[in-house]
C-alpha atoms as a PDB file:
ATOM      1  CA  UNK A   1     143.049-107.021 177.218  1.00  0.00           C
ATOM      2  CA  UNK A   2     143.422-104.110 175.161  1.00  0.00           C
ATOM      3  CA  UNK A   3     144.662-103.548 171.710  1.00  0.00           C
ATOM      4  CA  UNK A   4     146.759-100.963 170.659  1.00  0.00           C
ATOM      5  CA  UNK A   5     146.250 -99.104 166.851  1.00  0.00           C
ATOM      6  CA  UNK A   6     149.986 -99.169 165.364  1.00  0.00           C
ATOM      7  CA  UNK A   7     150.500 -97.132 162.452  1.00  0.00           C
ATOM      8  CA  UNK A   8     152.411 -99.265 159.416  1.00  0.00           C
ATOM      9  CA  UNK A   9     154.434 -97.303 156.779  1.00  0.00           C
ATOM     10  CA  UNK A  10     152.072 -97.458 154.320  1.00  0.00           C
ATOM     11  CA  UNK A  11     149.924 -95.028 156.262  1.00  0.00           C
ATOM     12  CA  UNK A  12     147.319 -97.657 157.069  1.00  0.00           C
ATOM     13  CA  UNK A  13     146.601 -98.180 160.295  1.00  0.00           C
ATOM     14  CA  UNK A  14     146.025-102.075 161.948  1.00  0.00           C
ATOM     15  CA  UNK A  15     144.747-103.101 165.565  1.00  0.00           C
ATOM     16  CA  UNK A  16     147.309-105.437 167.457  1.00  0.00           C
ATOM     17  CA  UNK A  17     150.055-107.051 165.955  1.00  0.00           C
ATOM     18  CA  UNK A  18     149.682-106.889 162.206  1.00  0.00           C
ATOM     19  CA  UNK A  19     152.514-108.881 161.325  1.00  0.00           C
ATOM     20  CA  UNK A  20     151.543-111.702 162.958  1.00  0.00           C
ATOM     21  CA  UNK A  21     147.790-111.530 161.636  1.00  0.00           C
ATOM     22  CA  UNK A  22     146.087-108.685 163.484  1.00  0.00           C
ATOM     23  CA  UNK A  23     142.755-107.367 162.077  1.00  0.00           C
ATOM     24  CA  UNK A  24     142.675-104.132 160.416  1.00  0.00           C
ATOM     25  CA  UNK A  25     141.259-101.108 162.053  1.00  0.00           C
ATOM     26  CA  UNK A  26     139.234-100.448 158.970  1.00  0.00           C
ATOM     27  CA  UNK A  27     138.685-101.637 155.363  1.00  0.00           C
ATOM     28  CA  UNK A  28     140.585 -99.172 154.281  1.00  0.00           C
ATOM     29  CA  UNK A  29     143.562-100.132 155.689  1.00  0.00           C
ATOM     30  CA  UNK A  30     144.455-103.014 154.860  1.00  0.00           C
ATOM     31  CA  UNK A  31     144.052-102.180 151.121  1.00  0.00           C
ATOM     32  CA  UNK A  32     146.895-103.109 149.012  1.00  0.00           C
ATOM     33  CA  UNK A  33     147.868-100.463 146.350  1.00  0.00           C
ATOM     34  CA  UNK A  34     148.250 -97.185 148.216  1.00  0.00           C
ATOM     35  CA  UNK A  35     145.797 -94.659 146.615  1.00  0.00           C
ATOM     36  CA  UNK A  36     146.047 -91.362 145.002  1.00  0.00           C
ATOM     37  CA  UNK A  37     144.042 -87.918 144.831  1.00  0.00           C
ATOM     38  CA  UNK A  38     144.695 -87.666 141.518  1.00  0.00           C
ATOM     39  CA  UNK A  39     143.951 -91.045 139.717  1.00  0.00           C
ATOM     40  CA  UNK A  40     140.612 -91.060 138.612  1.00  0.00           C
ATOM     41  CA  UNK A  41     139.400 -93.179 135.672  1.00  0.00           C
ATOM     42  CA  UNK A  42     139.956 -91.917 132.424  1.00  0.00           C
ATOM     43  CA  UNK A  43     137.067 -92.223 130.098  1.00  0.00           C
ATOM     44  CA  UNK A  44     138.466 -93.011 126.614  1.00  0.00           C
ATOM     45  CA  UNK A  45     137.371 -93.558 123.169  1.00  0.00           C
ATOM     46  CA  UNK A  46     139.597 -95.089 120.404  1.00  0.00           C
ATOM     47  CA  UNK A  47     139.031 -94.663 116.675  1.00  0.00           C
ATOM     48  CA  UNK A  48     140.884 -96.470 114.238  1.00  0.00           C
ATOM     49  CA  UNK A  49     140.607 -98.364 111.320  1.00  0.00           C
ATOM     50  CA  UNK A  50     142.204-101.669 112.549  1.00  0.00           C
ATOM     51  CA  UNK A  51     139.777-103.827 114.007  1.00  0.00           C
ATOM     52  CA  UNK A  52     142.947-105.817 115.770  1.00  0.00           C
ATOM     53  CA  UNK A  53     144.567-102.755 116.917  1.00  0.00           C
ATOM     54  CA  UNK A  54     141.161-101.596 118.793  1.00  0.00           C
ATOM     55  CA  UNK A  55     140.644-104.540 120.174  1.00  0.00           C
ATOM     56  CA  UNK A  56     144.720-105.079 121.449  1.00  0.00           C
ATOM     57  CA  UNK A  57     144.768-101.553 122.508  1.00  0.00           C
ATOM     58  CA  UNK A  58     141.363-101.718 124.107  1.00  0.00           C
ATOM     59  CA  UNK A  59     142.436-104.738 126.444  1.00  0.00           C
ATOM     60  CA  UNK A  60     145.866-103.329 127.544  1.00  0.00           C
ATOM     61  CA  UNK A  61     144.198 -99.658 128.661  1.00  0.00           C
ATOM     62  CA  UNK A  62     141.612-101.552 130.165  1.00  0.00           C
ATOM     63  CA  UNK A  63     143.693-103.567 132.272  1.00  0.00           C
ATOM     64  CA  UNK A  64     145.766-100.704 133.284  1.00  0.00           C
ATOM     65  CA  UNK A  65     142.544 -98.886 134.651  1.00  0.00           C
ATOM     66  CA  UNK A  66     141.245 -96.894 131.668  1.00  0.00           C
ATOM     67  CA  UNK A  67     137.883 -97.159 130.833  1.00  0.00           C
ATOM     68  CA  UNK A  68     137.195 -98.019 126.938  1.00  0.00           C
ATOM     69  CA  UNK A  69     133.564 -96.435 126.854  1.00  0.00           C
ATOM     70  CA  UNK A  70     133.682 -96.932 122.535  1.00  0.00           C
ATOM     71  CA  UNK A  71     135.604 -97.594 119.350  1.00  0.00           C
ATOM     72  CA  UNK A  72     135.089 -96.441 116.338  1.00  0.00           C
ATOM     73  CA  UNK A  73     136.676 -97.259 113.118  1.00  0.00           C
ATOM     74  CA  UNK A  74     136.093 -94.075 111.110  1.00  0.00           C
ATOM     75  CA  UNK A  75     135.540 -90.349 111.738  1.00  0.00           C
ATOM     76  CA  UNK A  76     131.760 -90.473 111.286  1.00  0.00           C
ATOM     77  CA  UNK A  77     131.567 -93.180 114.197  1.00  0.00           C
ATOM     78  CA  UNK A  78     134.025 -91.052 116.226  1.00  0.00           C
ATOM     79  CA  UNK A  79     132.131 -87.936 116.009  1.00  0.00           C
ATOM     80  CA  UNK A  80     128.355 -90.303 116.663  1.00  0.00           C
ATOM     81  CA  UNK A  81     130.312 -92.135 120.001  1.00  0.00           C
ATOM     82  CA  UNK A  82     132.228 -88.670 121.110  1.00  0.00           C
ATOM     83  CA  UNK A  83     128.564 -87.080 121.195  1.00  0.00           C
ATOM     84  CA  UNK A  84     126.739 -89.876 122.712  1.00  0.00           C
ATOM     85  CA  UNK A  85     129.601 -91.378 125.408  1.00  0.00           C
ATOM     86  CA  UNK A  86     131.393 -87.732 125.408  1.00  0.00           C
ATOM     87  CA  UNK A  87     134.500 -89.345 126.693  1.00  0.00           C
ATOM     88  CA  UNK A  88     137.377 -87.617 128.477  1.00  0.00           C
ATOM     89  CA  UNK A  89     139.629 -88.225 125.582  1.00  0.00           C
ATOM     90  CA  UNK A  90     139.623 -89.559 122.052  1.00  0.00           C
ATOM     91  CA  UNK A  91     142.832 -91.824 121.150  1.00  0.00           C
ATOM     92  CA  UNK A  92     142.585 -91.102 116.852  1.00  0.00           C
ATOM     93  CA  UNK A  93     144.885 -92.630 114.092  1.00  0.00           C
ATOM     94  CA  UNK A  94     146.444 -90.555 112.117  1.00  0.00           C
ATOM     95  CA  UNK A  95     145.926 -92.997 109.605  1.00  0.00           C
ATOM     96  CA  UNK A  96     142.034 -93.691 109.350  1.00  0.00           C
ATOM     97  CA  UNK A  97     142.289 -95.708 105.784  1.00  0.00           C
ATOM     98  CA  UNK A  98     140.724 -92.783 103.688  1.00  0.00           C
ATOM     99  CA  UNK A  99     140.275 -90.750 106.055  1.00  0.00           C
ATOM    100  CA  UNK A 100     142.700 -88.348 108.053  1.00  0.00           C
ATOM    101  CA  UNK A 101     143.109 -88.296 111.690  1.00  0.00           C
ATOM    102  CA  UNK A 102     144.149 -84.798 111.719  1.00  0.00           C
ATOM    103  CA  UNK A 103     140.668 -83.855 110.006  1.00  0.00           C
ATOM    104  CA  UNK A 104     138.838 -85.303 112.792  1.00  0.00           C
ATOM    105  CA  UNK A 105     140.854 -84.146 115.457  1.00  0.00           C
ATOM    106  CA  UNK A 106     139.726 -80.548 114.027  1.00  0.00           C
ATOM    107  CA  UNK A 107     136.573 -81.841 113.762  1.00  0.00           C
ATOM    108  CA  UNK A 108     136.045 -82.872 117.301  1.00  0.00           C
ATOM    109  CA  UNK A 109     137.437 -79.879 118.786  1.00  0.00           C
ATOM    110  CA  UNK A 110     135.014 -77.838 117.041  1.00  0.00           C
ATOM    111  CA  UNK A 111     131.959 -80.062 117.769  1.00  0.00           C
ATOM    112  CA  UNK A 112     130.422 -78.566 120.290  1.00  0.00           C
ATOM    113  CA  UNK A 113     127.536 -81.756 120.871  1.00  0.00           C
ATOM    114  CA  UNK A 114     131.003 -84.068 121.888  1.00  0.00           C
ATOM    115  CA  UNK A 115     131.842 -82.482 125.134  1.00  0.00           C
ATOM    116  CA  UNK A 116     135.364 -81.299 126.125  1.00  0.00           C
ATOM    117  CA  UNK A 117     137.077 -84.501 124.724  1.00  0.00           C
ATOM    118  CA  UNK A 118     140.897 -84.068 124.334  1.00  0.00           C
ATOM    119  CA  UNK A 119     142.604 -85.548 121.254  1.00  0.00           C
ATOM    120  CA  UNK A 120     145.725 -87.915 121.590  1.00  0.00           C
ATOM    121  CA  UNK A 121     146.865 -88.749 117.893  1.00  0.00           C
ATOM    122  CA  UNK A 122     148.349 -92.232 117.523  1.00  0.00           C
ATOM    123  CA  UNK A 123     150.359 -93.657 115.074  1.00  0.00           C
ATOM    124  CA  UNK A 124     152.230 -96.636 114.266  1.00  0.00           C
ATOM    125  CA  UNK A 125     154.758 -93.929 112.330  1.00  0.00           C
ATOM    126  CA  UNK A 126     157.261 -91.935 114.471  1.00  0.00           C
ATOM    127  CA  UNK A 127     156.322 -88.806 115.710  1.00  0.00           C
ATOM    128  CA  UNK A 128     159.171 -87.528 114.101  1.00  0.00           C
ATOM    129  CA  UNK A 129     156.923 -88.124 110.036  1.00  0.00           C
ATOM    130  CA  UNK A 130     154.571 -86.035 111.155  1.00  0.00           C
ATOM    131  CA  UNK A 131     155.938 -83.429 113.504  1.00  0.00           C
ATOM    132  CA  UNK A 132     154.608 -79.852 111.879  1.00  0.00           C
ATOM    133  CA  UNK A 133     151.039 -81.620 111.199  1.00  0.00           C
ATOM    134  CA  UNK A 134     150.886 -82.594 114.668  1.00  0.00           C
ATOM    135  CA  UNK A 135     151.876 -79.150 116.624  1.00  0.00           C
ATOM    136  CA  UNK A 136     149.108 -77.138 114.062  1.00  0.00           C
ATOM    137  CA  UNK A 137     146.414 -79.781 115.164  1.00  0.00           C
ATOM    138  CA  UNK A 138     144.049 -79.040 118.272  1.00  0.00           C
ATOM    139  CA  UNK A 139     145.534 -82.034 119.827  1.00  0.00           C
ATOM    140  CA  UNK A 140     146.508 -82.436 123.047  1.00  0.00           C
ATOM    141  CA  UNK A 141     149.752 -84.636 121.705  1.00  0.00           C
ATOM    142  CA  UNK A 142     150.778 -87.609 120.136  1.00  0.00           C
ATOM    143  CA  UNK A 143     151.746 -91.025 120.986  1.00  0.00           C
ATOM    144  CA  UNK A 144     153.532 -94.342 118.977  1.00  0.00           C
ATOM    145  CA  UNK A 145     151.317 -96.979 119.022  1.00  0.00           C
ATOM    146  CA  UNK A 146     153.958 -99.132 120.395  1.00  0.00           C
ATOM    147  CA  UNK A 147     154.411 -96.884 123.802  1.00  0.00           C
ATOM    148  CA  UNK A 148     150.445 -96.755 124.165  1.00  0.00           C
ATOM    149  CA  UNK A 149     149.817 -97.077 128.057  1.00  0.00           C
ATOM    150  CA  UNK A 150     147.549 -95.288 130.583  1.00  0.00           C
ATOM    151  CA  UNK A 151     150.263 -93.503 132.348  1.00  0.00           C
ATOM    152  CA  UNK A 152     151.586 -92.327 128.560  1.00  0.00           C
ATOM    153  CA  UNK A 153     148.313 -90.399 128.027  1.00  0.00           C
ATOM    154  CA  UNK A 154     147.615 -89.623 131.706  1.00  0.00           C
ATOM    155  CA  UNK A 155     150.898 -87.929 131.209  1.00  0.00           C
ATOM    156  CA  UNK A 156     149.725 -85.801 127.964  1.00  0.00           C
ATOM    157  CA  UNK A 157     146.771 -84.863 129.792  1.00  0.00           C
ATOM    158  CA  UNK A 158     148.303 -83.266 132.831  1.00  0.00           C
ATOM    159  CA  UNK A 159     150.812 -81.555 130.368  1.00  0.00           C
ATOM    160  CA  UNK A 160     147.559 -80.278 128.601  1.00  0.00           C
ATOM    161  CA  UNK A 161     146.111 -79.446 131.989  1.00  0.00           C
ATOM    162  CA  UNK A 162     149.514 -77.076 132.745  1.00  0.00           C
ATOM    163  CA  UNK A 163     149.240 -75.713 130.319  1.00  0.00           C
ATOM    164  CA  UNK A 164     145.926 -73.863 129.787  1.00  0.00           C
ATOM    165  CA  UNK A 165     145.140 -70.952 131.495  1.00  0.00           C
ATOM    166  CA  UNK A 166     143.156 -70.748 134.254  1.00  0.00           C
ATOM    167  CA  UNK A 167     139.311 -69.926 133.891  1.00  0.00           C
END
């Protein structure tokens, strides 16, 4: 008896009859979110000076496949973590209590022990409030707390990536 390979439409590729049980050719194959190039886990620290907001914010990019390597709740904790973890970016409030967000995001651009973080500034505020601040700071963009996901700052990252020249 011999068993044929048949191709399904999700590119994966099964031995006999898949639909009524058939074994998969491979691991791979049978794997149930199709995968891409491109997605590779982003390496994130957030700083800001709600200890609720880290830890919402923390579980909801976790569970879309970020990885939370720190949080910090003020700029001299952001700048120890960035240097130590050197993340792939740095989520930062605006609004760090008594601190400013916008200072640290010119602070870890310049800091040359934190590693090629970008900056995403957050803000429970409209973008709108803050609008000149934000296009003269080194960040790579801003997001509303409330529309805070993994594909929202995947998405200012690529734009980022586009836009630099390349080396």
């Amino acid at each position: 008896m011999t068993t044929r390979l048949v191709r399904r439409s999700t590119g994966g590729v099964t031995g006999g009859n898949a639909s009524q049980g058939g074994i998969p050719a491979s691991r791979n194959a049978a794997a149930p979110h199709t995968w891409h190039h491109d997605r590779v886990s982003i390496r994130c620290l957030l700083v800001d000076d709600s200890d609720a907001f880290l830890k919402a914010a923390s579980g909801l990019l976790q569970r879309e496949g970020l990885t939370v390597v720190g949080v910090a709740s003020n700029s001299a904790g952001a700048l120890r973590q960035a240097r130590a973890l050197r993340p792939d970016v740095v989520l930062v409030d605006i609004g760090l209590g008594e601190e400013s967000g916008f200072d640290l995001a010119r602070l870890l651009a310049q800091d040359e022990q934190g590693g090629s973080a970008e900056v995403i500034l957050i803000s429970a505020r409209a973008e709108t409030d803050y609008a000149d601040l934000i296009a003269q700071s080194p960040a790579a963009g801003f997001l509303v707390k409330s529309a805070l996901s993994a594909q929202a700052i995947s998405r200012i990252l690529a734009t980022r990536r586009e836009r630099r020249p390349t080396e």
